[in-house]
C-alpha atoms as a PDB file:
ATOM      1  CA  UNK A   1     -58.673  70.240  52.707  1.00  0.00           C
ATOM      2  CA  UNK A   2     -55.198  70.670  51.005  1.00  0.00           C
ATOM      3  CA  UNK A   3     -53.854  69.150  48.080  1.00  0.00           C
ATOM      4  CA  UNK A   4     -50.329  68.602  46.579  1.00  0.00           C
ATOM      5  CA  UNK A   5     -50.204  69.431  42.298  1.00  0.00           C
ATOM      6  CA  UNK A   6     -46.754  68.837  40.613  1.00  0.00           C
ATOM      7  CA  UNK A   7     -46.153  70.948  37.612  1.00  0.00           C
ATOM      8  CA  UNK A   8     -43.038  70.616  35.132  1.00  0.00           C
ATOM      9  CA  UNK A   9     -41.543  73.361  33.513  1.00  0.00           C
ATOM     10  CA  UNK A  10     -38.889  72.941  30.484  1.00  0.00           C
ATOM     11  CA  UNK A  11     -36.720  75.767  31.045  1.00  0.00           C
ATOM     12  CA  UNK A  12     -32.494  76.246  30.338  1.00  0.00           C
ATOM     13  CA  UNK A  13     -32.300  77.524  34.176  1.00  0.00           C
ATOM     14  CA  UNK A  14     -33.658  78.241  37.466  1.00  0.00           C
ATOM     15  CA  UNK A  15     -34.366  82.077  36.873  1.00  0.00           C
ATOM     16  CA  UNK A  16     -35.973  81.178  33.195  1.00  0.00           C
ATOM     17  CA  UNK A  17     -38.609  78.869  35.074  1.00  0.00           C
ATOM     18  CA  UNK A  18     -39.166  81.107  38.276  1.00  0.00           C
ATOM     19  CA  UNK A  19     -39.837  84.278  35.455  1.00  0.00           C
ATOM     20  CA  UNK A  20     -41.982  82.018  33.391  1.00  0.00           C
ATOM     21  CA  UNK A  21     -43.633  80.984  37.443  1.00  0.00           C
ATOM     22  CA  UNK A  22     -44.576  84.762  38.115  1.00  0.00           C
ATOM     23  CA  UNK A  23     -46.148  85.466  35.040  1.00  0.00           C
ATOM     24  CA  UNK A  24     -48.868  82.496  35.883  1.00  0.00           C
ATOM     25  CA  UNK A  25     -52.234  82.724  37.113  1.00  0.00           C
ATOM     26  CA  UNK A  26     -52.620  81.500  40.270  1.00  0.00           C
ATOM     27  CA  UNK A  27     -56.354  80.579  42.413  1.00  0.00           C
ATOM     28  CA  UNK A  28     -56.532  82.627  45.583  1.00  0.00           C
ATOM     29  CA  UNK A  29     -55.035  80.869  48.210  1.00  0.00           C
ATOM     30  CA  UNK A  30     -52.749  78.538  46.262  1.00  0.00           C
ATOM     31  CA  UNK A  31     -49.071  79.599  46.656  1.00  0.00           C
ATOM     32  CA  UNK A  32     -46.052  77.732  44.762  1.00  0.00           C
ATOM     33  CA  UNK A  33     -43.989  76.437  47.451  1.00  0.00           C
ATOM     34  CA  UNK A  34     -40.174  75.814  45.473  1.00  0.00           C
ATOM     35  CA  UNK A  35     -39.176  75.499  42.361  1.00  0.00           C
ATOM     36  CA  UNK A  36     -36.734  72.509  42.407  1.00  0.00           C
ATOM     37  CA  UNK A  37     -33.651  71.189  39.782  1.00  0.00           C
ATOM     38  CA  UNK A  38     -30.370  72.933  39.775  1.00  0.00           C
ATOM     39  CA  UNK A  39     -29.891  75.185  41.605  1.00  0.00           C
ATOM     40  CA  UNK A  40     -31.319  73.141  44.228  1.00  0.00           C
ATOM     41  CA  UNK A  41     -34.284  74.133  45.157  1.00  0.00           C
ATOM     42  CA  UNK A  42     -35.175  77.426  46.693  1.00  0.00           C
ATOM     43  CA  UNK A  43     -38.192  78.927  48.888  1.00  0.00           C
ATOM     44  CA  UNK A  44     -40.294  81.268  46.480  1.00  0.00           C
ATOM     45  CA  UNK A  45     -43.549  81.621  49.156  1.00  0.00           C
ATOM     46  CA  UNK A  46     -46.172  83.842  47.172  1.00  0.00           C
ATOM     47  CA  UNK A  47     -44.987  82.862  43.479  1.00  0.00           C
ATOM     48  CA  UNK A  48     -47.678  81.515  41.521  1.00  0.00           C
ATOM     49  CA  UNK A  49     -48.295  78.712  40.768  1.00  0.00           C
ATOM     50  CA  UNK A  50     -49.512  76.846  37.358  1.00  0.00           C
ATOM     51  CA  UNK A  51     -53.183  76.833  37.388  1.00  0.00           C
ATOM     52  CA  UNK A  52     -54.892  77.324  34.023  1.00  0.00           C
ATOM     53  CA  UNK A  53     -56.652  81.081  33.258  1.00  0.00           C
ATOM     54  CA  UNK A  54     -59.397  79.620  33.828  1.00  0.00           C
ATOM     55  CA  UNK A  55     -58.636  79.195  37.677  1.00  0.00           C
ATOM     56  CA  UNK A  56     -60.120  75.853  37.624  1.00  0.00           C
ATOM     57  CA  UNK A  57     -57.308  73.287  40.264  1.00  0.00           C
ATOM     58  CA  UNK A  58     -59.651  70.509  38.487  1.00  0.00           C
ATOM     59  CA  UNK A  59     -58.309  71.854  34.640  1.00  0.00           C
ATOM     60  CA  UNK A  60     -55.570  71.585  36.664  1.00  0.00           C
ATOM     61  CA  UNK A  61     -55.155  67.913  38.076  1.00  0.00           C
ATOM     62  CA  UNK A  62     -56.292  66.705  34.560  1.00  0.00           C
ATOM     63  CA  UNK A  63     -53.204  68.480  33.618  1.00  0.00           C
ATOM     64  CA  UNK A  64     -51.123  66.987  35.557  1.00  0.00           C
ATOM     65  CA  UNK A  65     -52.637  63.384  34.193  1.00  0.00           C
ATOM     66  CA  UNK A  66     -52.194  63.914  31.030  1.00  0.00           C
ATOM     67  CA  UNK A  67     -55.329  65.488  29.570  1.00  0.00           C
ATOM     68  CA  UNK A  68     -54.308  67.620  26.252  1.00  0.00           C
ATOM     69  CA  UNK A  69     -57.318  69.348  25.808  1.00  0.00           C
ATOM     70  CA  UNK A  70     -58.783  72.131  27.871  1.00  0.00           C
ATOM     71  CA  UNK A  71     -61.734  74.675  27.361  1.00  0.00           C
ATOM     72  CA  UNK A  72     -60.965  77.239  30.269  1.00  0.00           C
ATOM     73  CA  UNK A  73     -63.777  80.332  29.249  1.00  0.00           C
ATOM     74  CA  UNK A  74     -66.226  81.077  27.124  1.00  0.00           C
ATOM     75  CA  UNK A  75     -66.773  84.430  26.008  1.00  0.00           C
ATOM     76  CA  UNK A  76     -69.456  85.786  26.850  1.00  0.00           C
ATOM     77  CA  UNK A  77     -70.757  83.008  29.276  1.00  0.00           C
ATOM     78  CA  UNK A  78     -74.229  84.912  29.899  1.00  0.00           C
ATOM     79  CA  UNK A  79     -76.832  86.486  27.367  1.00  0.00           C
ATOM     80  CA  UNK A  80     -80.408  87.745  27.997  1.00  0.00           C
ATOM     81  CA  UNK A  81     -83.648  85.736  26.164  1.00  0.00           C
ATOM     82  CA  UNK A  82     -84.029  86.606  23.063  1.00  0.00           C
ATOM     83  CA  UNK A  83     -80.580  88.509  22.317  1.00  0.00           C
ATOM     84  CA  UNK A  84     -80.742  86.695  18.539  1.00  0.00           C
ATOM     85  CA  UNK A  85     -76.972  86.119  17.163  1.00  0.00           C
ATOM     86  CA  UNK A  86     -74.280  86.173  19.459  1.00  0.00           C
ATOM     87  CA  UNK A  87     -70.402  85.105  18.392  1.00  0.00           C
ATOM     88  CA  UNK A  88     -69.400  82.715  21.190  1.00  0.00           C
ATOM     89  CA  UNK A  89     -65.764  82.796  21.995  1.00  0.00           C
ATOM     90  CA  UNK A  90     -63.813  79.432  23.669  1.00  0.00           C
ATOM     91  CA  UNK A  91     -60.914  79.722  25.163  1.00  0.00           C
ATOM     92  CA  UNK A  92     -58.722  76.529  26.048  1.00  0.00           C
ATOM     93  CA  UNK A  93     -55.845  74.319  25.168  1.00  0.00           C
ATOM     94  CA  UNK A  94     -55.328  71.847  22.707  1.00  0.00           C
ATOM     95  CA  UNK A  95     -57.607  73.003  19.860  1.00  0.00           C
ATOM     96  CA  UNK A  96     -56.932  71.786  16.005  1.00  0.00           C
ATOM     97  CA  UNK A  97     -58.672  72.075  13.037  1.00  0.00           C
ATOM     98  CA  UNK A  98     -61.129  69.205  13.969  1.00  0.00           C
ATOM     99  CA  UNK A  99     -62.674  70.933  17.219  1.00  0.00           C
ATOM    100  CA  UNK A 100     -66.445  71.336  17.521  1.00  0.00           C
ATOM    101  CA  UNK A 101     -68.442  73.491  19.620  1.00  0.00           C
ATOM    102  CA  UNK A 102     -70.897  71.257  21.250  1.00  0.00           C
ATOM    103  CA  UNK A 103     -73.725  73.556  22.932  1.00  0.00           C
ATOM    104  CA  UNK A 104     -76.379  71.530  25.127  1.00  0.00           C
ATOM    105  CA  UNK A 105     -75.950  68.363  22.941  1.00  0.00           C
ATOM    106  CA  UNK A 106     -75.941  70.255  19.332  1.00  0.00           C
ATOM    107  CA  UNK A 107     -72.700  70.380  17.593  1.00  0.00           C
ATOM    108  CA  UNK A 108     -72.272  73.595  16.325  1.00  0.00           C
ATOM    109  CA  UNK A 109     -70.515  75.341  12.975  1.00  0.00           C
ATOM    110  CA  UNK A 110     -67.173  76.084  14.548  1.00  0.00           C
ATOM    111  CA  UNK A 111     -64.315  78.321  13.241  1.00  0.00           C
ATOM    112  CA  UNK A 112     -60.884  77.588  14.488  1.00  0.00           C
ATOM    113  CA  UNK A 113     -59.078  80.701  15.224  1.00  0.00           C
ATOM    114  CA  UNK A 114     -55.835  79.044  16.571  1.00  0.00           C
ATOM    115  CA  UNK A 115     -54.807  75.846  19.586  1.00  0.00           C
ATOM    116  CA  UNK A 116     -56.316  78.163  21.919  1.00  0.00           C
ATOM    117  CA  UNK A 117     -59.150  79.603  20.407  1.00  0.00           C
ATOM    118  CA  UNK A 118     -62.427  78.410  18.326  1.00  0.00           C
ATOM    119  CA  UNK A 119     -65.662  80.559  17.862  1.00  0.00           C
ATOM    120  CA  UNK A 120     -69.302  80.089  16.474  1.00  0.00           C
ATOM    121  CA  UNK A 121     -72.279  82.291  16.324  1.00  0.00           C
ATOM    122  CA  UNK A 122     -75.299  80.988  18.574  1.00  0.00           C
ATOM    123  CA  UNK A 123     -78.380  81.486  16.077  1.00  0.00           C
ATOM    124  CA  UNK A 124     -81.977  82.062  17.369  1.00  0.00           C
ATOM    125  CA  UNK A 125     -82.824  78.229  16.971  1.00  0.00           C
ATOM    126  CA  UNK A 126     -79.555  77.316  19.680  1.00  0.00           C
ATOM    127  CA  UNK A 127     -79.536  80.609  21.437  1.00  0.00           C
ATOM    128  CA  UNK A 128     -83.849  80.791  21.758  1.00  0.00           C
ATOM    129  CA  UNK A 129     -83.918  78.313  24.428  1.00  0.00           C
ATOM    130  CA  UNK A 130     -85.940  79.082  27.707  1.00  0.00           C
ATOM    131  CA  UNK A 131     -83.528  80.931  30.531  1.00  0.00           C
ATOM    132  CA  UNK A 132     -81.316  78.225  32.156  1.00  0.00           C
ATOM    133  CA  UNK A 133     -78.123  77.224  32.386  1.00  0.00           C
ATOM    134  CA  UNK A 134     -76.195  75.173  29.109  1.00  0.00           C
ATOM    135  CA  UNK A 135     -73.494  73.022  28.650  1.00  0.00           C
ATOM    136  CA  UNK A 136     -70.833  74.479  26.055  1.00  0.00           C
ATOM    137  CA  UNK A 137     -68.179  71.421  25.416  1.00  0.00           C
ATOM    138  CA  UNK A 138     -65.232  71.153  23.004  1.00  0.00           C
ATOM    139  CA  UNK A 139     -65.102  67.755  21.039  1.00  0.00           C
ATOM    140  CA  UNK A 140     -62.305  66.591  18.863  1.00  0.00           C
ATOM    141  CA  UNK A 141     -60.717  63.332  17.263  1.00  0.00           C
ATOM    142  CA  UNK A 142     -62.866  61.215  19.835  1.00  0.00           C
ATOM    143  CA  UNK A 143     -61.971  63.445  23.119  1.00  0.00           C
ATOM    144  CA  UNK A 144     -63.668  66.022  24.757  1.00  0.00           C
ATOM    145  CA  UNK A 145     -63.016  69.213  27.296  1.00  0.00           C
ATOM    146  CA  UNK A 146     -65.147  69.307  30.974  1.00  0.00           C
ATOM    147  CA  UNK A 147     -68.736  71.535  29.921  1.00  0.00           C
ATOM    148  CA  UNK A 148     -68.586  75.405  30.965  1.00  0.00           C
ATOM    149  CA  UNK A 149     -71.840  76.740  31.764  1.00  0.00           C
ATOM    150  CA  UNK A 150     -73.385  79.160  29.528  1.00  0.00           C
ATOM    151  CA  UNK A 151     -76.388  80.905  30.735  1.00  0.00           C
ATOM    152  CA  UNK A 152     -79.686  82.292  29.379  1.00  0.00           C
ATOM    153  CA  UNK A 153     -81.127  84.840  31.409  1.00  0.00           C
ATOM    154  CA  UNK A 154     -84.704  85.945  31.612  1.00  0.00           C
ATOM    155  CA  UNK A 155     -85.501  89.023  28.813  1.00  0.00           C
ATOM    156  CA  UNK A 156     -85.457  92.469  30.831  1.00  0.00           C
ATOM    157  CA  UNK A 157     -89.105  93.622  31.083  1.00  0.00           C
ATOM    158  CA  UNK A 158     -89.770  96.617  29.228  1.00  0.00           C
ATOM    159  CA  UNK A 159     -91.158  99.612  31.495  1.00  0.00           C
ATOM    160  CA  UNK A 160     -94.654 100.165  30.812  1.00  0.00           C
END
């Protein structure tokens, strides 16, 4: 399956948008095919293409529709049972002063760091949940980002 994305990029020329192209993340396999406006447009096979850091063509398409905020990573996205306080960093798009960390259904203290950053701490009540996988969300002024999974894995078992 193939599909087309369209990306615009405000730049004063053609070489200011094809640097700004190769300094873009692109998903394996995807490959910009031209960069078009004046000049007209050239063949650049193998330049990225824009694709958020998180990889994600779906981050992607909503993009392209529109969508202005994005969660793209969370950081870390796995702990072990048990591992009591961890600072959980989101990384995204989009982020004000209004954002909340939403973590399987509970909306969490949240700091805001900057438009592309938030982080809270996962306490023992949020983070002692049984191993499984968790939705971690971004919600703000009525909107909110596609869930990244953050996972709980079982405790190591202590040698005996």
């Amino acid at each position: 399956m193939q599909f087309v994305v369209t990306f615009m990029l405000d730049a004063a020329d053609h070489d200011a948008a094809e640097a700004a192209a190769k300094q873009w993340t692109v998903t394996p396999g995807a490959v910009l095919h031209s960069i078009s406006g004046t000049p007209p447009a050239t063949e650049t096979e193998g330049l990225p293409q824009t694709v958020p850091p998180s990889g994600d063509v779906g981050d992607a398409l909503d993009k392209a529709e529109g969508v202005t905020l994005f969660l793209f990573r969370l950081e870390p996205d796995t702990v072990a049972e048990g591992a009591g306080q961890v600072q959980l960093r989101l990384h995204g798009e989009g982020f004000a002063m209004a954002a909340r960390i939403v973590f399987a259904g509970t909306e969490l203290a949240t700091a805001f760091v900057s438009a592309t950053e938030l982080y809270c701490t996962i306490d023992a009540k949020v983070g002692g949940r049984p191993p499984g996988s968790y939705d971690v969300l971004v919600r703000q002024d009525g909107a909110q980002t596609k869930a990244l999974p953050f996972t709980i894995t079982p405790a190591p078992v202590a040698p005996s």
